[in-house]
Protein backbone atom coordinates (compact mmCIF):
# COMPACT_ATOMS: atom_id res chain seq x y z
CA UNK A 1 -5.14 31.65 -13.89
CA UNK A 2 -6.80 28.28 -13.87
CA UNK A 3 -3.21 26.41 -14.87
CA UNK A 4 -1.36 28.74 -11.88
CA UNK A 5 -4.20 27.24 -9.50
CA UNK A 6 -4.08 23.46 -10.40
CA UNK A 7 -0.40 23.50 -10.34
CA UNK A 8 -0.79 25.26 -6.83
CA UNK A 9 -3.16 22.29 -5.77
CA UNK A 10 -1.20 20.05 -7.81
CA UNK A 11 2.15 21.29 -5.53
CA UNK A 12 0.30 21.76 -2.32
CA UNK A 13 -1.67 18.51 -1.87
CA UNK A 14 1.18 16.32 -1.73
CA UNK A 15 3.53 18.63 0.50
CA UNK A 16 0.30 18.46 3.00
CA UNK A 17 -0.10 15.16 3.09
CA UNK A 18 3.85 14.38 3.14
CA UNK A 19 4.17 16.63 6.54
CA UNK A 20 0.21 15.42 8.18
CA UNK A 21 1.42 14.56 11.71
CA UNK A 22 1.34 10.65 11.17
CA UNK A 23 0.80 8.17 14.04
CA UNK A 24 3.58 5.33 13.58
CA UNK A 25 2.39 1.77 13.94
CA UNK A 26 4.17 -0.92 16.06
CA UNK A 27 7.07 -2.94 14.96
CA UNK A 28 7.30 -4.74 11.78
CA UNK A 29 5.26 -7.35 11.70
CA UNK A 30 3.82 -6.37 14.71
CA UNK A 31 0.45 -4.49 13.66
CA UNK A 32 -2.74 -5.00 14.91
CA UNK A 33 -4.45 -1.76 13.54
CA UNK A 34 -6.95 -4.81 11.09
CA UNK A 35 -7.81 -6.04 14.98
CA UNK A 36 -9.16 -2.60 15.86
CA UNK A 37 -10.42 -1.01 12.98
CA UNK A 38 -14.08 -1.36 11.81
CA UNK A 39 -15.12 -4.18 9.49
CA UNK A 40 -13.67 -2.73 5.82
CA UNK A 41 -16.68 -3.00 3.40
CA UNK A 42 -14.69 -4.89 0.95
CA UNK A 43 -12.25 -2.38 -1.84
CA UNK A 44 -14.36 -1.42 -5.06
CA UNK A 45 -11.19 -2.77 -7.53
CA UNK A 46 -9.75 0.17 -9.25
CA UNK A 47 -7.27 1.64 -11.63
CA UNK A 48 -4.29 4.02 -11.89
CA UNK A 49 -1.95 4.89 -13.58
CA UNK A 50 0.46 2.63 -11.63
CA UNK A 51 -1.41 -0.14 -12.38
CA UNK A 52 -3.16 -2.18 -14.96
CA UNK A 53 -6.61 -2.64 -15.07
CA UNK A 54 -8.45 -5.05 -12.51
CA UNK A 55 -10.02 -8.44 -13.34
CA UNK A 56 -7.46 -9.05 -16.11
CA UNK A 57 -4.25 -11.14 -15.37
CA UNK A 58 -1.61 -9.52 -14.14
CA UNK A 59 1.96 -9.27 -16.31
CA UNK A 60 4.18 -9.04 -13.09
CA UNK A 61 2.62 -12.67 -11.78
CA UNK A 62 4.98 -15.14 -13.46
CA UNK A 63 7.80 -13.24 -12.49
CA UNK A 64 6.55 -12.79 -8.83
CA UNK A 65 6.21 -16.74 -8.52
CA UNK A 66 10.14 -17.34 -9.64
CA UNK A 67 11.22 -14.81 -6.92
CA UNK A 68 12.91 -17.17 -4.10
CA UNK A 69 11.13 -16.90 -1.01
CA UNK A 70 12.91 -14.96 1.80
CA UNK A 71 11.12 -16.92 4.54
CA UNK A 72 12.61 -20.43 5.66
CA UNK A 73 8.88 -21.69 6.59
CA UNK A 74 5.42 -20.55 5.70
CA UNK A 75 4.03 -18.56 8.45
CA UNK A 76 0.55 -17.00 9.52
CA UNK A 77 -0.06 -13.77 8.01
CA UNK A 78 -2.32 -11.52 10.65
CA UNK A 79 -2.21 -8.53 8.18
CA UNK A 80 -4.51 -9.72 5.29
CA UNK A 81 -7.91 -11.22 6.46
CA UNK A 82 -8.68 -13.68 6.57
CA UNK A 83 -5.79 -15.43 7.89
CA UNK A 84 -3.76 -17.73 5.95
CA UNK A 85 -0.38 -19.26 5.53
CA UNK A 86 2.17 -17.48 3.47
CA UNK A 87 5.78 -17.11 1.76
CA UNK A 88 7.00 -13.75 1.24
CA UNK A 89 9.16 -12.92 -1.88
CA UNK A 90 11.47 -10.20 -2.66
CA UNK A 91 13.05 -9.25 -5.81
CA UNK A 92 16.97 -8.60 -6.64
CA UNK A 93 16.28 -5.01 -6.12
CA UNK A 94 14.93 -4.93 -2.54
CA UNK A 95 16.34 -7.90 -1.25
CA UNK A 96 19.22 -6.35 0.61
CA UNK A 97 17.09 -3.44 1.99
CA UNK A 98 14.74 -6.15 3.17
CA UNK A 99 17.53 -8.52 4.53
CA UNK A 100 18.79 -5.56 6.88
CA UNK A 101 14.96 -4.40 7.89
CA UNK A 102 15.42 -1.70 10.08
CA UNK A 103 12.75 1.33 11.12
CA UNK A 104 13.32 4.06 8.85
CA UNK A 105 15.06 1.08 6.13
CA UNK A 106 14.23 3.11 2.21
CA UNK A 107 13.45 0.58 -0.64
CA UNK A 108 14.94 1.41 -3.61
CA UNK A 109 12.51 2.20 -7.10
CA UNK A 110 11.69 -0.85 -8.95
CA UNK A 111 11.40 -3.03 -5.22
CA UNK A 112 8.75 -5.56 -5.47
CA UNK A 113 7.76 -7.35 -2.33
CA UNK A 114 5.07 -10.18 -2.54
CA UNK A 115 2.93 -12.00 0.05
CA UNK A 116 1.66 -14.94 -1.77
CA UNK A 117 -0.66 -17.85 0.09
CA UNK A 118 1.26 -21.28 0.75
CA UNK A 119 -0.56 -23.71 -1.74
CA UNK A 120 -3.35 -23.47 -3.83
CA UNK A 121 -5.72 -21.53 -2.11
CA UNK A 122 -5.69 -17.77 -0.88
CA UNK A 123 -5.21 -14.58 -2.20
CA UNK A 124 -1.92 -12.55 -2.89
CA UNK A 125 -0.99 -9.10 -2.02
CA UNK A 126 2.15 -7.08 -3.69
CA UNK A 127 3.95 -4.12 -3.37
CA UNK A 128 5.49 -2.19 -6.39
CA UNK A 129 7.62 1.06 -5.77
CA UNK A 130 8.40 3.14 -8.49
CA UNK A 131 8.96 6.64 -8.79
CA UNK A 132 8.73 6.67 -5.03
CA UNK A 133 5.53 5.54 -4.73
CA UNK A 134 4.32 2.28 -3.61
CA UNK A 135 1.85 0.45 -5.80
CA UNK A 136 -0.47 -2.01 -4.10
CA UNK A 137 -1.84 -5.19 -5.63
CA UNK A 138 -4.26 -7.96 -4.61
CA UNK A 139 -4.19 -11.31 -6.91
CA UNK A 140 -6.56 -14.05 -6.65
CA UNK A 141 -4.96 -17.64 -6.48
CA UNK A 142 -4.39 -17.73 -9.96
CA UNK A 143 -2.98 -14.63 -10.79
CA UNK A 144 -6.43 -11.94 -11.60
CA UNK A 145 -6.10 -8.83 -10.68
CA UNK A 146 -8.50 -7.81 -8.38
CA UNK A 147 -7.41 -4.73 -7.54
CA UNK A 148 -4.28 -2.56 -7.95
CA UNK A 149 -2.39 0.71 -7.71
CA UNK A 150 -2.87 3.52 -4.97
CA UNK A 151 -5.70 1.63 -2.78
CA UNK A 152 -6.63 3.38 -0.08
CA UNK A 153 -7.22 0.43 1.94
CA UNK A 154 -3.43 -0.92 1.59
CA UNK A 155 -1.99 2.28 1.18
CA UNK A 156 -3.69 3.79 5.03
CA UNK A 157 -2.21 0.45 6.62
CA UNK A 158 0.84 0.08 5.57
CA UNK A 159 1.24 4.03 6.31
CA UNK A 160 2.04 2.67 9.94
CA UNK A 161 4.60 0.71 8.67
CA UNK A 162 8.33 1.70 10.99
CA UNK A 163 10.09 0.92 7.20
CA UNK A 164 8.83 2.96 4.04
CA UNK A 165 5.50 0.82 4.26
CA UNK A 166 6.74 -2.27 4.83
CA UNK A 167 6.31 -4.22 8.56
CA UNK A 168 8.48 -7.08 7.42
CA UNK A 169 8.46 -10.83 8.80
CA UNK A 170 6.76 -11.73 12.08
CA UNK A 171 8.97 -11.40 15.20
CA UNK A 172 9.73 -14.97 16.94
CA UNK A 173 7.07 -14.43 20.35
């Protein structure tokens, strides 16, 4: 009886979080939900199962760093805080998907997307999506995890995303 009821939660939990009536953010690249939102105490790092564990280097970094960078000039990010100049990077896998951004655009499994700070300073932020799922990671300058997998905190914003999590590149104003 006790199997029959976690497999019931086990089923259940995801179908009612899959149809919770979402609200949809603005356009990629567009959000301001960091601008209204309360001041996030700052994430407690933790682990999953789709990720390693935090404060140790992460494997994927090298690799991350060789992907070209999709943007022809480092721009502002207004999504992490605090602000900072960035280069976003895309791997083989997503870089079509990403190339044609549109609302409801799907990113294939194994799609790693990377917002990494323009010189020496700043942290990074990358997205890994396997099985479905998007991973979240945040790197210090040098490549330490500080936290990864499902984070709450990355994983409620990008909800708002108009593209399977992602917002894409700033709009020209």
């Amino acid at each position: 009886m006790r199997a029959a009821c976690v497999l019931s939660l086990a089923v259940a939990l995801p179908l009612a979080i899959a149809c919770a009536e979402t609200t949809q953010g603005p356009l990629a690249g567009a959000s301001d939900a960091w601008q209204s939102a309360p001041e996030p105490t700052p994430p407690t790092p933790t682990a999953s199962a789709a990720g390693p564990t935090p404060h140790a280097a992460w494997a994927g970094y090298a690799d991350v760093l060789h992907l070209p960078a999709v943007t022809s000039a480092p721009f502002t990010s207004q999504g992490h805080q605090p602000a900072q100049q960035v280069d976003v990077r895309v791997n083989d896998v997503a870089r079509a998907t990403y190339s044609a951004l549109v609302t409801d655009s799907v990113f294939p499994d194994g799609s790693v997307l990377a917002e990494l700070a323009h010189g020496a300073a700043g942290n990074g932020y990358v997205m890994r999506k396997s099985a479905g799922v998007w991973s979240y990671f945040e790197l210090d300058p040098q490549g330490t995890l500080l936290a990864g997998g499902a984070l709450p905190l990355c994983a409620g914003c990008h909800a708002q995303a108009p593209a399977d999590q992602v917002f894409g590149l700033p709009r020209p104003r």
